[in-house]
N, C-alpha and C. Protein backbone atom coordinates (compact mmCIF):
# COMPACT_ATOMS: atom_id res chain seq x y z
N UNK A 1 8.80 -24.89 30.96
CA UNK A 1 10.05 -25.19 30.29
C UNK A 1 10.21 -24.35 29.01
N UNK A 2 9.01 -24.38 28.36
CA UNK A 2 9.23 -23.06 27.05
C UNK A 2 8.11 -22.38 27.11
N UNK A 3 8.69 -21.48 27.69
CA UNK A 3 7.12 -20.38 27.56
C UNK A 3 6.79 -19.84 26.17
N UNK A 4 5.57 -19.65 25.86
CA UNK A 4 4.68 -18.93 24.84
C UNK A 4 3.83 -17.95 25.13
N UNK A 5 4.36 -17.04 24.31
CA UNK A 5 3.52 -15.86 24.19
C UNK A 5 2.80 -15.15 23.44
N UNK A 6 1.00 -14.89 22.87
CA UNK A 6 1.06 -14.57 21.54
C UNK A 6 0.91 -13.39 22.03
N UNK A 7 0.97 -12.09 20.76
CA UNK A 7 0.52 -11.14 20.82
C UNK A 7 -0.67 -10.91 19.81
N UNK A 8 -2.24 -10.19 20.61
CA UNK A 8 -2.86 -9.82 19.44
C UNK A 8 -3.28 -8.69 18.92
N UNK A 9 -2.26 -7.79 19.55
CA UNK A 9 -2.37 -6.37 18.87
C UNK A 9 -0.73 -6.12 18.28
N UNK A 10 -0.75 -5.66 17.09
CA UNK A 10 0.80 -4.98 16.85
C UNK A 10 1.14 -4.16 17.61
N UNK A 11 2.71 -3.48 17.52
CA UNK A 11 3.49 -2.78 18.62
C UNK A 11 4.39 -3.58 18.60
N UNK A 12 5.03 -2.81 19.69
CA UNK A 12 6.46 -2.96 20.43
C UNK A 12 6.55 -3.50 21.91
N UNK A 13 7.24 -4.87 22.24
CA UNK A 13 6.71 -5.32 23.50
C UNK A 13 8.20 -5.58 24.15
N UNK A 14 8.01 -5.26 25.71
CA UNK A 14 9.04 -5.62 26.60
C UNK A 14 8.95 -6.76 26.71
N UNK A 15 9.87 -7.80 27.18
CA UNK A 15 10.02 -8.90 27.31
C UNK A 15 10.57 -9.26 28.65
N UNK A 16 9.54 -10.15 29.43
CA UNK A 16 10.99 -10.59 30.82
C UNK A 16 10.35 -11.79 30.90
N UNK A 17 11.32 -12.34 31.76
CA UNK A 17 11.18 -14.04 31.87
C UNK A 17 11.86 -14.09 33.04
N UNK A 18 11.19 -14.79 34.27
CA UNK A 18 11.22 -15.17 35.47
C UNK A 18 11.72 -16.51 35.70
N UNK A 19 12.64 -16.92 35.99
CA UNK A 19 12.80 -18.60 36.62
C UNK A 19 13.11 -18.79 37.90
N UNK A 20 12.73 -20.06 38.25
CA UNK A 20 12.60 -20.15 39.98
C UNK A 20 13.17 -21.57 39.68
N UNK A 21 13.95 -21.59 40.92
CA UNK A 21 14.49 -22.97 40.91
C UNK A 21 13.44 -24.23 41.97
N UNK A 22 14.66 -24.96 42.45
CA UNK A 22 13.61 -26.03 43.49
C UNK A 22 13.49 -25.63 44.66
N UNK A 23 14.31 -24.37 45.13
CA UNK A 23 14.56 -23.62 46.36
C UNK A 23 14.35 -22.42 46.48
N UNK A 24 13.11 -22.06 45.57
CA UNK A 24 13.03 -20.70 45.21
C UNK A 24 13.30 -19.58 45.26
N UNK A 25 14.84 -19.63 44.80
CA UNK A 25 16.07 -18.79 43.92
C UNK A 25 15.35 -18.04 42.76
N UNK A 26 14.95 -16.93 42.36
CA UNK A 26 14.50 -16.63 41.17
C UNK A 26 15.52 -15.32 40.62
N UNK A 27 15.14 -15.24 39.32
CA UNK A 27 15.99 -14.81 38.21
C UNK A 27 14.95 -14.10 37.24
N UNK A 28 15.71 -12.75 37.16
CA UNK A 28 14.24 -12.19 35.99
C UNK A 28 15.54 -12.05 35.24
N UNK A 29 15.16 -11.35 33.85
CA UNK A 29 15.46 -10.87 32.94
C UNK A 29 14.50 -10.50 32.07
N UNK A 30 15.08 -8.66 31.90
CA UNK A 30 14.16 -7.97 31.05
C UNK A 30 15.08 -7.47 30.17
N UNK A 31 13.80 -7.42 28.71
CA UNK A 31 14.88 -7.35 27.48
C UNK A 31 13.63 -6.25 26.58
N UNK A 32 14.44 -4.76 27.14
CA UNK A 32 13.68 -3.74 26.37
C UNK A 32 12.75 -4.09 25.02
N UNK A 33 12.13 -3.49 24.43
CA UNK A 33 11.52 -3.51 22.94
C UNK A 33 12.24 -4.49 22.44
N UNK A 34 11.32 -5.62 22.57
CA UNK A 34 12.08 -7.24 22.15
C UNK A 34 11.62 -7.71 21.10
N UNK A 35 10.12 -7.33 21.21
CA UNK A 35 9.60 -8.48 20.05
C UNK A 35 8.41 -6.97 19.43
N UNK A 36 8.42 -6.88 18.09
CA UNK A 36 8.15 -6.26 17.53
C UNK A 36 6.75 -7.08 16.76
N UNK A 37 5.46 -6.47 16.83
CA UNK A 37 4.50 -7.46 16.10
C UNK A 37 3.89 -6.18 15.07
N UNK A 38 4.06 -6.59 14.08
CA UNK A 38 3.88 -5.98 13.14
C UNK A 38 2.85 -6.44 12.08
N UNK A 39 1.61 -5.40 10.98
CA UNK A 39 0.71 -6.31 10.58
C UNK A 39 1.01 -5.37 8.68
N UNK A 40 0.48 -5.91 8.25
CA UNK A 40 0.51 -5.54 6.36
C UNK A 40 0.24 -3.93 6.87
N UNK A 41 0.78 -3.19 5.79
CA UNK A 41 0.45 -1.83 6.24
C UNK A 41 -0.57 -1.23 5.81
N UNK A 42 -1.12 -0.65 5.96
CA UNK A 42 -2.63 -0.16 5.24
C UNK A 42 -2.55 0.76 4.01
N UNK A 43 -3.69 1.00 2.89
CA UNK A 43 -3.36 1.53 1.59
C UNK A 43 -2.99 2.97 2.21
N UNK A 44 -1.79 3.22 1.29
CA UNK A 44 -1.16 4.36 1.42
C UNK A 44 -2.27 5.54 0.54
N UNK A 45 -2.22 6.94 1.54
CA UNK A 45 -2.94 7.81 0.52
C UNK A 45 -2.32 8.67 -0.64
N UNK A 46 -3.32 9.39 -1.54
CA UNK A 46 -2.88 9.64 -2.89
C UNK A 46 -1.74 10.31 -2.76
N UNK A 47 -0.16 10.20 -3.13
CA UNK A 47 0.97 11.27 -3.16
C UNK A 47 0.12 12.54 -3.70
N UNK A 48 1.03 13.99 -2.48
CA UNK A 48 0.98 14.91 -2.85
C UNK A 48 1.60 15.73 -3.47
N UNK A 49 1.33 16.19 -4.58
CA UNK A 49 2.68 17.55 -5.37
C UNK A 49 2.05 17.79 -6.45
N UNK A 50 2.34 18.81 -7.56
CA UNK A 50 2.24 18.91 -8.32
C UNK A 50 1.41 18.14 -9.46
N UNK A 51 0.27 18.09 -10.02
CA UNK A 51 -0.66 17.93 -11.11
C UNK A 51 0.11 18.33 -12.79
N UNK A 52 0.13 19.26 -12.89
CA UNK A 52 0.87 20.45 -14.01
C UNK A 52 2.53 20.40 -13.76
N UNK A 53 3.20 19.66 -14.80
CA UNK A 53 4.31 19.75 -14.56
C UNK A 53 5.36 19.93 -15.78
N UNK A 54 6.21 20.49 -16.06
CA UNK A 54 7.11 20.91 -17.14
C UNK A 54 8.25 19.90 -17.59
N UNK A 55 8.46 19.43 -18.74
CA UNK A 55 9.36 18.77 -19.18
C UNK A 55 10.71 19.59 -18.62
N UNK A 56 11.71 18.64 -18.20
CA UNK A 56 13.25 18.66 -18.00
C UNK A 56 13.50 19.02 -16.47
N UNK A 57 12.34 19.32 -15.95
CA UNK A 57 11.85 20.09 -14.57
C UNK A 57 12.29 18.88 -13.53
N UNK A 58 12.28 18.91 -12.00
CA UNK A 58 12.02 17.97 -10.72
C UNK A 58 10.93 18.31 -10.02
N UNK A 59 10.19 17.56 -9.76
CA UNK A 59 8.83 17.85 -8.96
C UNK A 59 9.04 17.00 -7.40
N UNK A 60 8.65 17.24 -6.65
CA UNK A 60 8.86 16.09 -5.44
C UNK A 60 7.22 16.07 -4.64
N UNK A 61 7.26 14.59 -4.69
CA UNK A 61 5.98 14.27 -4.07
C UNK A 61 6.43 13.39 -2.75
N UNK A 62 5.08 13.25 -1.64
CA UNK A 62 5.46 12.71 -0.55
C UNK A 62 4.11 11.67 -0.22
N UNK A 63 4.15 11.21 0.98
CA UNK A 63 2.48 10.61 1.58
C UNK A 63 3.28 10.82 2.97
N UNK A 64 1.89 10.67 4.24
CA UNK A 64 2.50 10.70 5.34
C UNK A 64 2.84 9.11 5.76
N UNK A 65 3.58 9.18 6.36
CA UNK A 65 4.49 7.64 7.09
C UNK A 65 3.05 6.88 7.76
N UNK A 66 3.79 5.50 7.11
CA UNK A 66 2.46 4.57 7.35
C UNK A 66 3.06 3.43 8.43
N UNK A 67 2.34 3.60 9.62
CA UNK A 67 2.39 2.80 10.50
C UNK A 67 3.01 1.09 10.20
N UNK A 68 3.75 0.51 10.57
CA UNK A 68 4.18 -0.82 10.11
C UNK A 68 5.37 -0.77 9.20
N UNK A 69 4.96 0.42 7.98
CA UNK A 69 6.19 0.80 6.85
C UNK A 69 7.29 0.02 7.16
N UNK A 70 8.19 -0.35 6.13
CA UNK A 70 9.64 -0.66 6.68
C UNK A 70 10.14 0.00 5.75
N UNK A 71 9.41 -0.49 4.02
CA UNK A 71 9.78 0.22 2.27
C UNK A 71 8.46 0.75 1.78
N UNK A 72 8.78 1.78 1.24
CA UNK A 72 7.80 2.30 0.47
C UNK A 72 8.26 1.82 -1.04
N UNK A 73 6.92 1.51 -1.93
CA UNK A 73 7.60 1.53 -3.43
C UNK A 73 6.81 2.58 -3.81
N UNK A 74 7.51 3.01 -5.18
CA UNK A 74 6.72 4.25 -5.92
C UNK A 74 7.01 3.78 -7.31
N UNK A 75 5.68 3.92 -8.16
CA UNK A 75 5.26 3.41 -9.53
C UNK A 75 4.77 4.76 -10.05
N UNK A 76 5.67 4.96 -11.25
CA UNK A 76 5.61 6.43 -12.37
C UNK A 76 5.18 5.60 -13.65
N UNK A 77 3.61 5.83 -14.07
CA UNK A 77 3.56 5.48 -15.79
C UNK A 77 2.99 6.75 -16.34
N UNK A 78 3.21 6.98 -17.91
CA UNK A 78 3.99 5.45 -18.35
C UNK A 78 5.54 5.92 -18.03
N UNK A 79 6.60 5.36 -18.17
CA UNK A 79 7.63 4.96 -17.40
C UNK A 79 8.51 5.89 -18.41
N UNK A 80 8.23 6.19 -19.86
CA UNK A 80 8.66 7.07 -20.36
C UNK A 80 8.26 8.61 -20.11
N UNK A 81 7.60 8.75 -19.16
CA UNK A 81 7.37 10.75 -18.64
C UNK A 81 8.94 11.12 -17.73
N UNK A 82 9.60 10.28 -17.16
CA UNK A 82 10.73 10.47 -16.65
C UNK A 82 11.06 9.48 -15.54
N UNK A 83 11.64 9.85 -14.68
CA UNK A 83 12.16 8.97 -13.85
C UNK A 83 11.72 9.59 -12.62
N UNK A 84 11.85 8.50 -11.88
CA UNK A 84 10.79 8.57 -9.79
C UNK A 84 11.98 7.88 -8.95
N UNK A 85 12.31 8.68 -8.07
CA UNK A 85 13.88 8.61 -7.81
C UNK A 85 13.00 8.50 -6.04
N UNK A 86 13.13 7.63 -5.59
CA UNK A 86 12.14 7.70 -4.07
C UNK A 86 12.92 7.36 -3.04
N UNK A 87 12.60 7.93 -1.98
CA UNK A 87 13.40 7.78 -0.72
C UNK A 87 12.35 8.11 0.10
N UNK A 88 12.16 6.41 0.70
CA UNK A 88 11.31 5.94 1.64
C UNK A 88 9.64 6.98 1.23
N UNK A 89 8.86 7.67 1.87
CA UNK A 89 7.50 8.14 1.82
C UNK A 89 7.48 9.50 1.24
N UNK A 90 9.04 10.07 0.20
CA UNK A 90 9.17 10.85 -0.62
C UNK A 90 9.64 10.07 -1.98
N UNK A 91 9.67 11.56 -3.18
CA UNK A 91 9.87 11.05 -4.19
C UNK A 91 10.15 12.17 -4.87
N UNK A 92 11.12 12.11 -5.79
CA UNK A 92 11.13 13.10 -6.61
C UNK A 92 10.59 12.48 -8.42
N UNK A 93 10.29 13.42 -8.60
CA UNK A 93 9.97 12.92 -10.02
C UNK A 93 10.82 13.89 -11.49
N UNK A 94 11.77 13.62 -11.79
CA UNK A 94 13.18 14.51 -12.91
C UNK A 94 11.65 14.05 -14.18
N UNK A 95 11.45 14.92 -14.84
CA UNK A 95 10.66 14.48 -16.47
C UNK A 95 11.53 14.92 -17.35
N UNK A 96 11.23 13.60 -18.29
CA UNK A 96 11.96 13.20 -19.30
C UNK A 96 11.83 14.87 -20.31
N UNK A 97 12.41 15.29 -20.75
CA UNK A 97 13.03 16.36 -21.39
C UNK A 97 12.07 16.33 -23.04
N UNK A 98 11.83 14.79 -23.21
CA UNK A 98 11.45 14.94 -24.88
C UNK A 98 10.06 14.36 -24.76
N UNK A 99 9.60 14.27 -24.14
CA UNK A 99 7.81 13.73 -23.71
C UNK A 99 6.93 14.71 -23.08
N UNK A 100 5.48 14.56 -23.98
CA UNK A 100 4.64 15.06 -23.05
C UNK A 100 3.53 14.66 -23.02
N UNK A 101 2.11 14.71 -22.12
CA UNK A 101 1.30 13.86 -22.23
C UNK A 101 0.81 13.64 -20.77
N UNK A 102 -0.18 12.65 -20.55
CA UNK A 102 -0.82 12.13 -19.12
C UNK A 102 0.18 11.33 -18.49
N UNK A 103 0.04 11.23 -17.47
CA UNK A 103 1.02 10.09 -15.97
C UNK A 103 0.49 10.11 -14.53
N UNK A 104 0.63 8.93 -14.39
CA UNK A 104 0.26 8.90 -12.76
C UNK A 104 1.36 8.34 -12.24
N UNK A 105 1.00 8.71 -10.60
CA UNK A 105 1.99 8.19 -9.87
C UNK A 105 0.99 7.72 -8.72
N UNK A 106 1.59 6.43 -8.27
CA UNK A 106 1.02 5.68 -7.00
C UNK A 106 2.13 5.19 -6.32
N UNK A 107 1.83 4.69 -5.29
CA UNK A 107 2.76 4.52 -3.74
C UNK A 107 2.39 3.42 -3.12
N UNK A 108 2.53 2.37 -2.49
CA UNK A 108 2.47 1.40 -1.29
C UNK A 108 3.50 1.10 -0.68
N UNK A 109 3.35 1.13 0.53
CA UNK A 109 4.05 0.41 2.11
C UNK A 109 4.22 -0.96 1.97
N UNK A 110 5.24 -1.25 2.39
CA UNK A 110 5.40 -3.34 2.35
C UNK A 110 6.12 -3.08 3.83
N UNK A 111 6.37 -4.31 4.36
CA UNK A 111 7.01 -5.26 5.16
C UNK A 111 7.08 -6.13 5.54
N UNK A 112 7.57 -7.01 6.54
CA UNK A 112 7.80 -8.42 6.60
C UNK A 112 6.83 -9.26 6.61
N UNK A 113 5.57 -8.42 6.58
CA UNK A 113 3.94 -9.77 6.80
C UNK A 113 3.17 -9.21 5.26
N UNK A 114 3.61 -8.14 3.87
CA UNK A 114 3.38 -8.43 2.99
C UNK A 114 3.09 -7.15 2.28
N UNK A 115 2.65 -6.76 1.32
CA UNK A 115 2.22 -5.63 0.86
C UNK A 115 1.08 -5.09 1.03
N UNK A 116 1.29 -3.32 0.93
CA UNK A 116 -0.31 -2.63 1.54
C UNK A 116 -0.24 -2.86 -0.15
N UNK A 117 -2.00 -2.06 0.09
CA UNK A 117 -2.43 -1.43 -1.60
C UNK A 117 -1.85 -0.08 -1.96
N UNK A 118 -2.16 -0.47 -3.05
CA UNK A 118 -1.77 0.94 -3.92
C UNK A 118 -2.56 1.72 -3.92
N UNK A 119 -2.12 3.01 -3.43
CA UNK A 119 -2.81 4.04 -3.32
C UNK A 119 -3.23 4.40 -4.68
N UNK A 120 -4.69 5.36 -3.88
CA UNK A 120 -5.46 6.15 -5.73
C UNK A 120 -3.91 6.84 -6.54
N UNK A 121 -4.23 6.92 -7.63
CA UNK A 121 -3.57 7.53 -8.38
C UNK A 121 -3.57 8.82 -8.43
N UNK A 122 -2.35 9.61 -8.43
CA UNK A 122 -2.15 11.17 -8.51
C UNK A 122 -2.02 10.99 -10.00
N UNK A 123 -2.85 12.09 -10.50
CA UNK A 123 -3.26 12.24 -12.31
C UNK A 123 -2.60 13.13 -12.43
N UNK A 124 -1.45 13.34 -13.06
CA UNK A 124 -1.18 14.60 -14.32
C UNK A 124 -1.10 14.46 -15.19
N UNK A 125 -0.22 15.60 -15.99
CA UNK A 125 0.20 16.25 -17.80
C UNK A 125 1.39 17.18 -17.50
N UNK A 126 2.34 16.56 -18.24
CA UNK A 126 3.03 16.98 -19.05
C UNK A 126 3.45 17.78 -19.74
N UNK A 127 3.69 19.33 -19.71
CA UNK A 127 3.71 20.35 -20.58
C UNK A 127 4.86 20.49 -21.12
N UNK A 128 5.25 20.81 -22.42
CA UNK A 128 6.64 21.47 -22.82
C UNK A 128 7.01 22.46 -22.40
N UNK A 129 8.10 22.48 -21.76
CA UNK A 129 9.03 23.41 -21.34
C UNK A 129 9.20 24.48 -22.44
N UNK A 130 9.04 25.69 -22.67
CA UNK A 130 9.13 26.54 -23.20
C UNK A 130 10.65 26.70 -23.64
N UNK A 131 10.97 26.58 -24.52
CA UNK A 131 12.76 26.91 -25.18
C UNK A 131 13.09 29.08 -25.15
N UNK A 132 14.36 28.76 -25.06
CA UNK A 132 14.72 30.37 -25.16
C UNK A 132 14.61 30.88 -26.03
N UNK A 133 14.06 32.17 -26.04
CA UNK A 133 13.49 32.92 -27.63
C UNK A 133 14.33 34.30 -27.15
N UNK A 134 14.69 35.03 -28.54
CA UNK A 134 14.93 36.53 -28.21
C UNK A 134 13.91 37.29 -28.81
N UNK A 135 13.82 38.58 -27.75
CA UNK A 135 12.98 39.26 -28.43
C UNK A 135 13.86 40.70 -29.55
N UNK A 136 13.23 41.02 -30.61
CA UNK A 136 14.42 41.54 -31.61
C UNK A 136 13.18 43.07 -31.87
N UNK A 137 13.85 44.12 -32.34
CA UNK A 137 13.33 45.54 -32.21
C UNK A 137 12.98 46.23 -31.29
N UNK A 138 12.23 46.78 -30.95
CA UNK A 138 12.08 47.59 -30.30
C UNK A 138 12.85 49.32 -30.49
N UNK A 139 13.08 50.20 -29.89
CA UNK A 139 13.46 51.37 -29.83
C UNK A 139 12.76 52.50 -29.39
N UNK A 140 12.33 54.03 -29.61
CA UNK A 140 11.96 54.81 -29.28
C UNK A 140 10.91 55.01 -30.44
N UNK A 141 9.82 55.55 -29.54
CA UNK A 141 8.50 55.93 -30.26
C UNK A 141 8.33 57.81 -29.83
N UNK A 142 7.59 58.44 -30.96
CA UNK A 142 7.09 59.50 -30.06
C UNK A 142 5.45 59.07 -29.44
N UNK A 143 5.30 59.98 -28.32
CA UNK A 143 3.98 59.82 -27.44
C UNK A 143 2.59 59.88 -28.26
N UNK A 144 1.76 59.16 -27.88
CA UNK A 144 0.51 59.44 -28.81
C UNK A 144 0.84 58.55 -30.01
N UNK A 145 1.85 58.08 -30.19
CA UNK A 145 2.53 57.28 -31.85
C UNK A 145 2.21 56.28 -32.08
N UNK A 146 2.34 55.83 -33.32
CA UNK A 146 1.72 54.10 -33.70
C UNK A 146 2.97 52.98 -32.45
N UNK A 147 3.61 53.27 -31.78
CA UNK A 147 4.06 52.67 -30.67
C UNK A 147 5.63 52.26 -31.88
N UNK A 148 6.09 50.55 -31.21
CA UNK A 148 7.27 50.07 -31.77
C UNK A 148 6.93 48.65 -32.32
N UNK A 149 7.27 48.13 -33.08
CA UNK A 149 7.24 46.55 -33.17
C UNK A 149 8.23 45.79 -32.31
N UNK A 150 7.71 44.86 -31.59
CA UNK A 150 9.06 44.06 -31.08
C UNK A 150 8.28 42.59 -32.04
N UNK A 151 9.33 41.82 -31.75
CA UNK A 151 9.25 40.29 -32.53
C UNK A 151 10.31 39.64 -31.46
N UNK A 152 9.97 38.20 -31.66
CA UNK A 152 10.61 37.19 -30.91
C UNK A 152 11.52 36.33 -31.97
N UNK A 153 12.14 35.85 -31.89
CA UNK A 153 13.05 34.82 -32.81
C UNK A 153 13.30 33.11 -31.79
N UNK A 154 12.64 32.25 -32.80
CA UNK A 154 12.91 31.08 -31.90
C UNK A 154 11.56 30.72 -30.94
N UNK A 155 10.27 30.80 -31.02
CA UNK A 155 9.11 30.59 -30.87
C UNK A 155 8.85 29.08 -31.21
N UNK A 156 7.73 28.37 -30.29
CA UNK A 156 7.59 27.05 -30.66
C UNK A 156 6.01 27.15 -30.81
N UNK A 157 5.72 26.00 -31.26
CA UNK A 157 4.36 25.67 -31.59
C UNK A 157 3.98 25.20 -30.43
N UNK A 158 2.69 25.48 -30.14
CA UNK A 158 2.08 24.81 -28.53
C UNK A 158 2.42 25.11 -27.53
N UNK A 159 3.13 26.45 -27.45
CA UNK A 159 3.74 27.44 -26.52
C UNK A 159 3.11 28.72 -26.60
N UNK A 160 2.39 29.35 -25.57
CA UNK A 160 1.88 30.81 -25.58
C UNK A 160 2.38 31.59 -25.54
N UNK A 161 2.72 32.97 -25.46
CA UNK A 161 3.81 33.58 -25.76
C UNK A 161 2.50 35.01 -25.09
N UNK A 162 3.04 36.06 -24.16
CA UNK A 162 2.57 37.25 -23.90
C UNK A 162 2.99 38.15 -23.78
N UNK A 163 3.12 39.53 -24.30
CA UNK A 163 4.57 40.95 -23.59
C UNK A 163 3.17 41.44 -22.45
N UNK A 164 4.49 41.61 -21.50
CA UNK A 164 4.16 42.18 -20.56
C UNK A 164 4.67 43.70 -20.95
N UNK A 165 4.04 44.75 -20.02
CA UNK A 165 5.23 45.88 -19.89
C UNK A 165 5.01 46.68 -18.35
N UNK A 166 6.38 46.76 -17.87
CA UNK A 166 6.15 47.00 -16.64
C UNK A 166 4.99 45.83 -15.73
N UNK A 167 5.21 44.56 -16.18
CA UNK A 167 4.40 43.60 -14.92
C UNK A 167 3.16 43.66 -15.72
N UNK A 168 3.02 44.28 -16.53
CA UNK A 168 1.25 44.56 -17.02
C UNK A 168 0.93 43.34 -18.39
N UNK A 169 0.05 42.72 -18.47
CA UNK A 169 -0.10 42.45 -19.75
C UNK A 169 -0.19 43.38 -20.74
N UNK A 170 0.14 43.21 -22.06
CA UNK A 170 -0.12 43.97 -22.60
C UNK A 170 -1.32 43.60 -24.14
């Protein structure tokens, strides 16, 4: 009169149900991918992307798709390095423009039977974005000559600064 069925592996299961009358008349009905058994999802691994990353910049990190998944969440501290803009087992990460410093980012899978763990933490830093500088002098030297001065205008502190010439350090 009420059939029961457990399942004890997750997946995706067909469903049919047979009835027979007192004159054995019978009746199936099958009902494609019916019952869905689904279990907590397992700890998601460390997001991949970028370590070294530049203020005002977008970085995008991912993990591969976790069996069960329905939502992924994604956790950026501290919460002031920028913002973690995620869509499903990606993520982009926009950094905050006026911060710099250490941050991690971690990831877990949820669905309807509960939350995975949080994956290890992806460790970075923060670098300042280098601001626009001009470079000022330059002109013509003769060969063999004490060369030219160039200078920059608009240089920051905690920023390296190198002339190249022609691709070359110099």
């Amino acid at each position: 009169k009420n059939p029961s069925v457990t399942y004890n592996d997750g997946g995706t299961y067909n469903v049919s149900l047979t009835v027979t009358n007192t004159v054995d008349e019978t009746k199936t009905e099958l009902k494609a991918d019916y019952i869905t058994v689904s279990e907590v999802p397992v700890k998601a691994d460390m997001p991949d992307g970028d370590e070294d990353v530049c203020t005002s910049l977008i970085y995008s990190y991912s993990i591969e798709e976790i069996l069960y998944a329905e939502t992924y969440e994604w956790e950026l501290s501290p919460a002031d390095a920028g913002i973690l803009i995620a869509d499903d087992n990606q993520a982009n990460f926009e950094v905050a423009s006026d911060w710099n410093g250490d941050f991690t980012i971690t990831v877990r899978a949820t669905n309807m039977c509960g939350d995975g763990e949080w994956s290890d933490a992806l460790e970075g830093t923060v670098y300042l974005s280098p601001e626009e500088f001009a470079l000022e002098g330059g002109g013509g030297y003769c060969l063999n000559g004490d060369g030219v001065e160039i200078t920059q205008d608009g240089s920051q502190s905690g920023v390296s600064y190198e002339l190249y010439l022609d691709g070359e350090a110099t």
